[in-house]
Protein backbone atom coordinates (compact mmCIF):
# COMPACT_ATOMS: atom_id res chain seq x y z
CA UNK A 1 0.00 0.00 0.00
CA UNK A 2 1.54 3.56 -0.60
CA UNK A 3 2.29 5.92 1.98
CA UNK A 4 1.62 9.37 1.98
CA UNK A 5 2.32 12.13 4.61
CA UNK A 6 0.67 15.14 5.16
CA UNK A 7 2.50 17.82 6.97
CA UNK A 8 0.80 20.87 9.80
CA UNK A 9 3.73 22.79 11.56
CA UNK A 10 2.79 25.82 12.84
CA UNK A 11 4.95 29.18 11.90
CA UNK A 12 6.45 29.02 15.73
CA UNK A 13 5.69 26.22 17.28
CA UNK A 14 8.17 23.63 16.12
CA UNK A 15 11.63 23.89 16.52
CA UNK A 16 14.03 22.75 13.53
CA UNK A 17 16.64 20.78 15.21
CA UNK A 18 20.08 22.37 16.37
CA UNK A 19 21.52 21.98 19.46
CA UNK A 20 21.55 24.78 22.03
CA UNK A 21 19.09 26.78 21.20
CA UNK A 22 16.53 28.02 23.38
CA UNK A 23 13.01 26.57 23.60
CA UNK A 24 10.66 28.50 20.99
CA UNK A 25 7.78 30.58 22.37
CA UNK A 26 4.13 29.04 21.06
CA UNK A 27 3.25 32.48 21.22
CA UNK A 28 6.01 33.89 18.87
CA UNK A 29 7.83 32.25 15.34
CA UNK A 30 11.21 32.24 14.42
CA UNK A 31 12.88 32.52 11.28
CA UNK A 32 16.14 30.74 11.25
CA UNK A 33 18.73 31.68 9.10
CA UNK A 34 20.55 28.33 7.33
CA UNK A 35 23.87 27.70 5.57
CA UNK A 36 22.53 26.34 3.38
CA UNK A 37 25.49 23.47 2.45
CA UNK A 38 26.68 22.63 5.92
CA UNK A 39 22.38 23.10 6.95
CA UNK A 40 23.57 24.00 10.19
CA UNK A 41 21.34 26.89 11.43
CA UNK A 42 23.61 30.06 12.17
CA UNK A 43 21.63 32.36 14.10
CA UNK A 44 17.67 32.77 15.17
CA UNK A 45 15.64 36.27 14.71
CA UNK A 46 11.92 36.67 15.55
CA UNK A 47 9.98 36.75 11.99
CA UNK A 48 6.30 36.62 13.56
CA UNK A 49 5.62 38.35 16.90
CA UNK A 50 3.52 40.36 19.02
CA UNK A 51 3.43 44.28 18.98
CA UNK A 52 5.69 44.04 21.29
CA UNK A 53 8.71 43.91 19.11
CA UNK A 54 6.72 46.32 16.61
CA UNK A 55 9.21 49.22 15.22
CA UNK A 56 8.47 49.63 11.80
CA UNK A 57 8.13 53.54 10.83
CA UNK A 58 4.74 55.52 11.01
CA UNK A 59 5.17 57.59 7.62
CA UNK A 60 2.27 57.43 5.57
CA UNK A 61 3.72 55.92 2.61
CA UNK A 62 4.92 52.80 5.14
CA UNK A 63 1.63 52.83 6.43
CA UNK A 64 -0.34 52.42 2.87
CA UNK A 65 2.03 49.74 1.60
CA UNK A 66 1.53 47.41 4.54
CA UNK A 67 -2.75 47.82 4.43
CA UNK A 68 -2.62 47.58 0.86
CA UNK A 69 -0.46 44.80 0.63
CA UNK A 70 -0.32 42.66 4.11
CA UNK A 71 -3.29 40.93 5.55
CA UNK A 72 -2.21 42.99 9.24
CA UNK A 73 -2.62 46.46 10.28
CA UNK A 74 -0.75 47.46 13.17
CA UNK A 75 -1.70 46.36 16.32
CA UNK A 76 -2.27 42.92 15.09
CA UNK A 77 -1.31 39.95 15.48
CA UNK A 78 1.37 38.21 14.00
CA UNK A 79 3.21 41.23 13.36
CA UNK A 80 6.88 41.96 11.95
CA UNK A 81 9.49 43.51 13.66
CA UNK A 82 12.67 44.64 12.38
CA UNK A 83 15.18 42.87 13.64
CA UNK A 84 18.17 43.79 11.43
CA UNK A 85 21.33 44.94 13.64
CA UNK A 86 21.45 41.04 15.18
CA UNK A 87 21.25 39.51 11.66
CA UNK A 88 23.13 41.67 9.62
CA UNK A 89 26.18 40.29 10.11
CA UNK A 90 25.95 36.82 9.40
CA UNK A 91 22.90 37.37 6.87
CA UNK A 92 25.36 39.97 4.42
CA UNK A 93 28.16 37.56 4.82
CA UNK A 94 26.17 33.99 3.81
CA UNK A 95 23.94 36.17 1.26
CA UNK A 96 27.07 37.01 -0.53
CA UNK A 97 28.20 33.63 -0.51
CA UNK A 98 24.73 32.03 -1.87
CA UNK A 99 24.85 30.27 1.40
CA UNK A 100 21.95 31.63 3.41
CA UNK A 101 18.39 30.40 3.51
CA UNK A 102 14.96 32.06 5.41
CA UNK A 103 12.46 31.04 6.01
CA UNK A 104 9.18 29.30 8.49
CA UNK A 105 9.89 25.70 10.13
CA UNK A 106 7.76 24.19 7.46
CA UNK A 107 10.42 25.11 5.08
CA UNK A 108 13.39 23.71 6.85
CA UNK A 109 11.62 20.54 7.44
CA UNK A 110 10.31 20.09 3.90
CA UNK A 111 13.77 20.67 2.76
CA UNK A 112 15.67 18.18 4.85
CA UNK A 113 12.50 15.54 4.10
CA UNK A 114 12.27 15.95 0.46
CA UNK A 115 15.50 17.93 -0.38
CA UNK A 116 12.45 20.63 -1.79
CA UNK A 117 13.26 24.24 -0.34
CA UNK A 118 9.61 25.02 -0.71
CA UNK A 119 6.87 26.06 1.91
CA UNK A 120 2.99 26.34 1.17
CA UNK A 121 0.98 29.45 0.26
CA UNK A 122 -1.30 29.24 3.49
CA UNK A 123 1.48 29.78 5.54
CA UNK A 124 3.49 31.82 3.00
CA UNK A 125 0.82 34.02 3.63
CA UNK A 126 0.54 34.53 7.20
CA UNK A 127 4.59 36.01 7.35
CA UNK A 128 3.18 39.28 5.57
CA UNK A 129 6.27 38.68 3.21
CA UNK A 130 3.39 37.43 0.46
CA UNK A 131 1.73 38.97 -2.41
CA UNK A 132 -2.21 37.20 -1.43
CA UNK A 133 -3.17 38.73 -5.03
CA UNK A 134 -0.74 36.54 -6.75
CA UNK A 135 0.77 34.06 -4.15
CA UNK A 136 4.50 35.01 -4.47
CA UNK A 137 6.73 37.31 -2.13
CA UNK A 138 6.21 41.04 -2.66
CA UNK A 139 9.79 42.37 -3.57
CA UNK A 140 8.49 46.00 -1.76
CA UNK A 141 7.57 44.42 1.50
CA UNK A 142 10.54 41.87 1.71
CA UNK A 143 12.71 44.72 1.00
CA UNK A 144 10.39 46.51 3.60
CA UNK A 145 11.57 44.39 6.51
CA UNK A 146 15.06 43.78 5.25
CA UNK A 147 14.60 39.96 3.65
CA UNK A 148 16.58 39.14 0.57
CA UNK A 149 14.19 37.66 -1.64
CA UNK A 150 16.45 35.15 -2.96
CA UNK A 151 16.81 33.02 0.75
CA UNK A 152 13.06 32.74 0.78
CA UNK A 153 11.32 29.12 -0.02
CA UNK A 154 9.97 28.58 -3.42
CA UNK A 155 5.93 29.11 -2.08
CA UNK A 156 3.31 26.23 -3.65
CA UNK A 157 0.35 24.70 -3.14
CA UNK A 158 -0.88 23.49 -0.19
CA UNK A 159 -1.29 19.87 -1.42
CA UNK A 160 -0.32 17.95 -4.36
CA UNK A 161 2.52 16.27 -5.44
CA UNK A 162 5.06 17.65 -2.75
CA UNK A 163 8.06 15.36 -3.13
CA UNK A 164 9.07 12.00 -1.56
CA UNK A 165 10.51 11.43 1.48
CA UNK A 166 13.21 9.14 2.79
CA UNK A 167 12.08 5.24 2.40
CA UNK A 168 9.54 6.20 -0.67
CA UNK A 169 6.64 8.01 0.84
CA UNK A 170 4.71 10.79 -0.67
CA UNK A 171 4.66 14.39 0.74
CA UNK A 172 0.81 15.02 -0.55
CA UNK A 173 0.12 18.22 1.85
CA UNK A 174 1.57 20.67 4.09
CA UNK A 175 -0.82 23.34 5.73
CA UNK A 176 -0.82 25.66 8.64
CA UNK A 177 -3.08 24.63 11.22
CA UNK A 178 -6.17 27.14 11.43
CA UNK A 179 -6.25 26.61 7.48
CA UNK A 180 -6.50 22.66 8.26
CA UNK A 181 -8.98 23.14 10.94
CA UNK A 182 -11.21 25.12 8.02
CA UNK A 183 -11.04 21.90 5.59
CA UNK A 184 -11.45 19.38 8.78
CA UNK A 185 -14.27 21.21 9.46
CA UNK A 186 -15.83 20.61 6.18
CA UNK A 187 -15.87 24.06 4.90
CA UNK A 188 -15.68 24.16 1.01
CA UNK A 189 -18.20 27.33 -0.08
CA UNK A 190 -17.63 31.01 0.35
CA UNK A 191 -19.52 31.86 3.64
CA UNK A 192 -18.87 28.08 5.42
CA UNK A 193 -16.84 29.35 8.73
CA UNK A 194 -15.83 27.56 11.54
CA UNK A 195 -14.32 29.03 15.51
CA UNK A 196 -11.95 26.67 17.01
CA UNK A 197 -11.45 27.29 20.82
CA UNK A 198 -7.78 26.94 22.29
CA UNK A 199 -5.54 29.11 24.09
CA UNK A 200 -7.16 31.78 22.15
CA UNK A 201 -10.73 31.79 20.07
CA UNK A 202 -9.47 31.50 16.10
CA UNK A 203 -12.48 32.11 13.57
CA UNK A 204 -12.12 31.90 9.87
CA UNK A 205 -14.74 32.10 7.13
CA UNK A 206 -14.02 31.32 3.48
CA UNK A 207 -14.38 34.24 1.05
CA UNK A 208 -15.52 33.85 -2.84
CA UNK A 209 -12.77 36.16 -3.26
CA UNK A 210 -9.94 38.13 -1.78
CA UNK A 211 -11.31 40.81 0.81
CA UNK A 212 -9.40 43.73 1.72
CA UNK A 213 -11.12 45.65 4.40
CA UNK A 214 -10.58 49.41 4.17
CA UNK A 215 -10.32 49.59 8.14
CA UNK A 216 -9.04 46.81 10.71
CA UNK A 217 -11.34 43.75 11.06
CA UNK A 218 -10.68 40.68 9.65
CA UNK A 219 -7.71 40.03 8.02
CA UNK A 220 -7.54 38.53 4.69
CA UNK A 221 -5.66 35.32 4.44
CA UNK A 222 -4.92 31.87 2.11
CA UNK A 223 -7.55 29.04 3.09
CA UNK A 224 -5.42 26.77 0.51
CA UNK A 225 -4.70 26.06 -2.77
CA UNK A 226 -4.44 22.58 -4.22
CA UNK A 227 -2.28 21.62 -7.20
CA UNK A 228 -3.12 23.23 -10.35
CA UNK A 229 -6.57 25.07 -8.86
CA UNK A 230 -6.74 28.98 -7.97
CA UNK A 231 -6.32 30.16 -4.63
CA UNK A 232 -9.08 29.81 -2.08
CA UNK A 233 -9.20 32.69 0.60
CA UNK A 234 -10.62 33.37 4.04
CA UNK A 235 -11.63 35.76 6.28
CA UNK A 236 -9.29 35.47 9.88
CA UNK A 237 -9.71 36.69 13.10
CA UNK A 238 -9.00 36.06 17.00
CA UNK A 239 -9.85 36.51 20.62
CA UNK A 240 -6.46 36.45 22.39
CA UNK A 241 -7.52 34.34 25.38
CA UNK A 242 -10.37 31.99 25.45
CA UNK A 243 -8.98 28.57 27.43
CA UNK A 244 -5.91 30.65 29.10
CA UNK A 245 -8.91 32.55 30.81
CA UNK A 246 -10.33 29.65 31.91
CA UNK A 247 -7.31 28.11 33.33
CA UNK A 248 -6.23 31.49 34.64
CA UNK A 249 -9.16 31.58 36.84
CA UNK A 250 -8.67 27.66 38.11
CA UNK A 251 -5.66 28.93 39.17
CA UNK A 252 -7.03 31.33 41.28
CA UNK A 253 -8.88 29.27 42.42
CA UNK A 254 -12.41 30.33 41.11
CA UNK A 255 -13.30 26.87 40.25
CA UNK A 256 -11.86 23.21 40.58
CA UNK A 257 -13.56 21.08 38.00
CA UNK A 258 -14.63 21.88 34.29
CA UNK A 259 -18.33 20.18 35.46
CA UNK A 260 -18.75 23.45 37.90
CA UNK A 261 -19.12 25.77 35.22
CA UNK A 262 -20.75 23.80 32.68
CA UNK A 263 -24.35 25.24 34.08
CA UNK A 264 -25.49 27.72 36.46
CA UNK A 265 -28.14 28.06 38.52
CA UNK A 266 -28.36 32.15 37.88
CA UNK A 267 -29.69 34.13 34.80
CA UNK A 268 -27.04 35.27 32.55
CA UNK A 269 -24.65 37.18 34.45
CA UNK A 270 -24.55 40.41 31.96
CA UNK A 271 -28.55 40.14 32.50
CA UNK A 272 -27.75 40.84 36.18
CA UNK A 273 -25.39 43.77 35.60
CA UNK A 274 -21.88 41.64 35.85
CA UNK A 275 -19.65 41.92 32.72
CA UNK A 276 -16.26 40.50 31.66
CA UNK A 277 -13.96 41.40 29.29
CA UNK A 278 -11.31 38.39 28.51
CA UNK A 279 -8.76 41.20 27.23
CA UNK A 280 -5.94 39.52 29.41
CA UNK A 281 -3.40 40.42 26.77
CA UNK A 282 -5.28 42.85 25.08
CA UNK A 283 -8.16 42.76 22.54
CA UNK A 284 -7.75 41.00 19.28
CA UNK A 285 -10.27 41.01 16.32
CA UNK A 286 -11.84 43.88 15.13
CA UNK A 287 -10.63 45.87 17.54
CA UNK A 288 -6.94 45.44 17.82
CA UNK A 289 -6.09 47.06 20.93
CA UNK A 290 -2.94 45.17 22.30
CA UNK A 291 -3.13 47.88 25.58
CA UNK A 292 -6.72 47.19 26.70
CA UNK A 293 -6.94 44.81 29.56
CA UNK A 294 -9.62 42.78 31.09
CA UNK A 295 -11.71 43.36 34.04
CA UNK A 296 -15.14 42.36 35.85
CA UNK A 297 -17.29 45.45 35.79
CA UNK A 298 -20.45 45.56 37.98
CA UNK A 299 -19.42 43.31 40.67
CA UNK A 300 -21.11 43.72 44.09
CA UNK A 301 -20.87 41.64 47.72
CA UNK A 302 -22.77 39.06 46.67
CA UNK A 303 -20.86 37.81 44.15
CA UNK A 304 -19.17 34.64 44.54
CA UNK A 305 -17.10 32.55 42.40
CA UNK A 306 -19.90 31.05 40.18
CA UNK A 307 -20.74 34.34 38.69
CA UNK A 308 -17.01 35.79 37.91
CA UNK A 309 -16.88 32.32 36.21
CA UNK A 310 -20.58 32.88 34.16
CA UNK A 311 -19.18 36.11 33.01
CA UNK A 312 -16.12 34.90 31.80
CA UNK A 313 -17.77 32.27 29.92
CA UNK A 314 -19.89 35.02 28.54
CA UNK A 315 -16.74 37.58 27.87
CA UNK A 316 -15.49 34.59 25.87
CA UNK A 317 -18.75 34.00 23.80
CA UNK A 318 -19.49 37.87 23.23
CA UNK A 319 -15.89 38.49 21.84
CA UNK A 320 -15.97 36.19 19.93
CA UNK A 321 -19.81 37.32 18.57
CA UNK A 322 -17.65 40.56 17.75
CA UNK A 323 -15.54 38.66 15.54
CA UNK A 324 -18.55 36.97 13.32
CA UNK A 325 -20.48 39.99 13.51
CA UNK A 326 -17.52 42.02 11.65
CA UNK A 327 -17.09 38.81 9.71
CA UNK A 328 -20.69 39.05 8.65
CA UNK A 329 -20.18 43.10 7.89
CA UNK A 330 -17.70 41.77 5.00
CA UNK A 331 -18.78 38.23 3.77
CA UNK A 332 -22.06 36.43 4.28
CA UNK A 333 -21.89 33.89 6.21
CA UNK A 334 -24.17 30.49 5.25
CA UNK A 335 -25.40 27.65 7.22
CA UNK A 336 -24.26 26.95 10.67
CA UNK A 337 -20.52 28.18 12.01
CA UNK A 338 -18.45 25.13 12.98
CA UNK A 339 -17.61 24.90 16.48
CA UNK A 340 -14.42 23.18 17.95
CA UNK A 341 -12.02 23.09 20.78
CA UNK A 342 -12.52 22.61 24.96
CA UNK A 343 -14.71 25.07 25.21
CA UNK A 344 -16.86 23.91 22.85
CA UNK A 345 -17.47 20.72 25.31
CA UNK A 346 -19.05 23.62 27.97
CA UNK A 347 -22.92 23.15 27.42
CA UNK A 348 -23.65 26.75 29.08
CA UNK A 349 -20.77 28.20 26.65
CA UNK A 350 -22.00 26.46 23.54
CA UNK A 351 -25.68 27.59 23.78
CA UNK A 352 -24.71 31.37 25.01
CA UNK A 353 -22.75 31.58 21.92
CA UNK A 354 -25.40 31.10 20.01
CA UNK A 355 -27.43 33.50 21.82
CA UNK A 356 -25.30 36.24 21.41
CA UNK A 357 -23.78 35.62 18.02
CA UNK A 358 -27.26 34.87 16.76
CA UNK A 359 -26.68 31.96 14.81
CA UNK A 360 -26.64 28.13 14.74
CA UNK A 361 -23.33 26.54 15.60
CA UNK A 362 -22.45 22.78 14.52
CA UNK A 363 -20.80 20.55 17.15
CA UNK A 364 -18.69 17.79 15.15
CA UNK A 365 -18.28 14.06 16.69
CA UNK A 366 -14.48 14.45 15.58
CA UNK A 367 -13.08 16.72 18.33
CA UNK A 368 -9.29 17.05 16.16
CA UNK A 369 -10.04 18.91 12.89
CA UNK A 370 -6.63 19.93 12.38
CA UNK A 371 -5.36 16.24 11.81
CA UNK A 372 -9.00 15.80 9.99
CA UNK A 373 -8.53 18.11 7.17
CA UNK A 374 -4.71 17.66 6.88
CA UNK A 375 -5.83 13.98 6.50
CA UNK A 376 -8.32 14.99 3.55
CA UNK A 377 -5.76 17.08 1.84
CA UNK A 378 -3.31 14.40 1.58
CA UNK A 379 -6.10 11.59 0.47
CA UNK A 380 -7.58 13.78 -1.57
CA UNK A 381 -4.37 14.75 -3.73
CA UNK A 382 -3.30 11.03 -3.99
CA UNK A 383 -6.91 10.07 -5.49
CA UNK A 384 -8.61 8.78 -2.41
CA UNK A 385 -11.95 9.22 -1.47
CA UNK A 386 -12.35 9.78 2.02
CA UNK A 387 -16.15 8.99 3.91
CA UNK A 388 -17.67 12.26 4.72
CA UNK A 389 -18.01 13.79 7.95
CA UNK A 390 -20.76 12.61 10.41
CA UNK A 391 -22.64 15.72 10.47
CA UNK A 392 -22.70 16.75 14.41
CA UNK A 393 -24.87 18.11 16.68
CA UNK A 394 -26.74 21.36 15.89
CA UNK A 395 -27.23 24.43 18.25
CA UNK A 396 -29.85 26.80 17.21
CA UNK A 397 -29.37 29.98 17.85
CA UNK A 398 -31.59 32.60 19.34
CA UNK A 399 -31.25 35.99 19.40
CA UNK A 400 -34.18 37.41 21.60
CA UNK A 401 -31.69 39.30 24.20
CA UNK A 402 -28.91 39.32 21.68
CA UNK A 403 -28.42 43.13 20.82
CA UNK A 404 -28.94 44.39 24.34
CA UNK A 405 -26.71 42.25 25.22
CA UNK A 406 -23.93 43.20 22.83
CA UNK A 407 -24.51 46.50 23.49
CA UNK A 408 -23.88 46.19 27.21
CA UNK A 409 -20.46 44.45 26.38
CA UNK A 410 -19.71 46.76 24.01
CA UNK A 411 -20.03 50.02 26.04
CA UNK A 412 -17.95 48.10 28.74
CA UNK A 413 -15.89 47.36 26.93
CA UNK A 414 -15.00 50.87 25.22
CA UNK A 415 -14.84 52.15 28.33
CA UNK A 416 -11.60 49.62 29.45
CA UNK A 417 -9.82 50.72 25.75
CA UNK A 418 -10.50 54.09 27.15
CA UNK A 419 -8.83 53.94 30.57
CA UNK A 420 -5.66 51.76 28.72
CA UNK A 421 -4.95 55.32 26.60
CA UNK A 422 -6.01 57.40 30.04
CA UNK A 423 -3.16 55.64 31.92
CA UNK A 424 -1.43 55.14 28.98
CA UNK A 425 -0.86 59.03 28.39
CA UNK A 426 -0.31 59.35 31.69
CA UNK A 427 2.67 57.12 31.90
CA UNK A 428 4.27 58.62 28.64
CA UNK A 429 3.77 61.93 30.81
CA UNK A 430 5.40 60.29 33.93
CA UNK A 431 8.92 61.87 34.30
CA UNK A 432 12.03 59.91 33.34
């Protein structure tokens, strides 16, 4: 029987293989920069990031090229900093010599597997080094951040015929993982969206073409491409912390077992006045506001630690409502929105997300879409017909309470984004 092999590394979080180097940060990737006939890796530099390491200028014309051309505006995630003085060195001297590679860990992984210096255009796409209009690196935003275009990977499809690996087996895909998650999840029409819940709340929804908003929202991004087809696009957007909320407040002790806050006894606890806002590193999707920070608003004595835990559940669902709702403001979305992840095991979190995003969500029976849809890829590209999907459970939505209750959020929200830029100007007035 033949073998095939489809490949999911996301941009960070593997390492490629070198002895002492640090651990890599899930929450930040690493370009590595290769010699490229010894392969021994020469030196490490951030490529994707957090605002955090954000110091590109603030001229206008910098400003248009990067919305015009990247899928981020600043503030967002997954941002470039430049992070030439460390490089420089060793980067002029291997560039001169043809010697030096750059590039995500797909790449170097692909290349030591198949001898292929390739990576795909999902991922290609998420280093805001790409082109999305025509799938190949933009020479003014490589030379924008300082990357000679010549150590890059060759960028192709997502699956296909990807080259053959040591002992004879087929390389038939190679995907990022949110971009897997969308095919495990069965989407395949412009509209079809699905939310997987992890550390963070990560929403996509295909588009029938590529969609540039004129404002930040939802970025535009590569679903996939498979061999010889045109390029399939998506709509992307996060809430920074979803399950690292939840298991923030087990540590503190606000709850012990997941089956304590899978009901409540209580109305809704923005009904009764008590609001969260998960913005424990800031506020993602459409927002973009990496200074904000979460709070409870409203609380009162009698509180206790089932009702900070129903409003965090809430916080949770109504960001992410935000995110479908500016979705919705720039695609249609059709049918029910695929739901995945821990949280979407949470009975009272499942049907208050439906409340307040107003629409029906679809449970599936497989609880790993990632694997699922890399799995399809692969079979797909080598001729083999996989058995669909059981379809799931359904969760209609209703949205009797479902504006009010947005609005609530909202204005609590706003008013946290406020007090960031209060104290914010405040400490840039603070003497040295």
């Amino acid at each position: 029987m033949a073998r095939v092999l489809g490949l999911d590394i996301g941009i960070g979080s593997c390492g490629w293989a070198v002895v002492e180097l640090p651990p890599i940060d899930p929450e930040t990737g690493e370009r590595r920069a290769i010699d490229r006939p010894s392969g021994e890796i020469q030196e490490f530099e951030i490529l994707a990031c957090g605002a955090r390491c954000f110091d590109l200028p603030e001229d206008p014309k910098t400003k248009e090229l990067l919305n015009k051309k990247r899928r981020l505006f600043r503030g967002q995630r997954r941002v470039l900093g430049r992070r030439r003085q460390r490089m420089r060195a060793v980067r002029s001297r291997l560039a001169r010599q043809g010697r030096l590679r750059l590039g995500t860990t797909d790449a170097f992984f692909r290349d030591r597997l198949t001898g292929r210096f390739q990576t795909d255009i999902a991922t290609a796409s998420r280093t805001s080094l790409m082109n999305l209009e025509d799938g190949a690196w933009d020479p003014e935003l490589c030379a924008l951040f300082g990357v000679p275009m010549d150590c890059l990977p060759e960028i192709g499809p997502t699956s296909g015929d990807l080259g053959t690996l040591p002992g004879g087996a087929r390389l038939a895909a190679s995907i990022v993982d949110q971009q897997a998650a969308l095919y495990g999840h069965g989407c395949r029409r412009p509209g079809a969206a699905k939310v997987t819940f992890g550390t963070g709340a990560f929403v996509q929804c295909l588009t029938a073409d590529l969609v540039r908003p004129a404002r930040p929202g939802p970025l535009p991004t590569v679903a996939w491409q498979r061999e010889g087809e045109p390029i399939a696009y998506a709509l992307d957007g996060g809430v920074y912390a979803a399950a690292s909320a939840v298991n923030w407040a087990r540590d503190l002790g606000l709850f012990t077992d997941h089956a304590e806050i899978s009901g409540f006894a209580a109305p809704p606890a923005i009904d009764r006045g008590l609001v969260f806002v998960p913005a424990l590193v800031g506020l993602g999707c459409p927002h973009w506001q990496r200074a904000t920070r979460g709070a409870w608003a409203g609380l009162e004595l009698g509180h206790g630690k089932a009702d900070l835990m129903q409003a965090l559940l809430e916080g949770v669902a109504l960001r992410t409502a935000e995110v479908l709702e500016a979705m919705r403001a720039l695609h249609p979305l059709t049918g029910p929105v695929s739901v995945d992840g821990g949280l979407s095991r949470n009975g009272y979190f499942v049907s208050f997300l439906s409340e307040v995003a107003g629409q029906d969500l679809i449970l599936p029976e497989e609880s790993e879409q990632t694997a699922a849809g890399l799995a399809r890829l692969a079979a797909e590209a080598c001729g083999v017909t996989l058995a669909p999907p059981a379809p799931g459970r359904l969760v209609r939505g209703r949205s009797e309470r479902r504006a009010d209750r947005l609005m609530r959020f909202g204005r609590v929200r706003q008013g946290l984004s406020d007090l960031a830029q209060a104290l914010g100007e405040a400490r840039a007035g603070d003497p040295p």
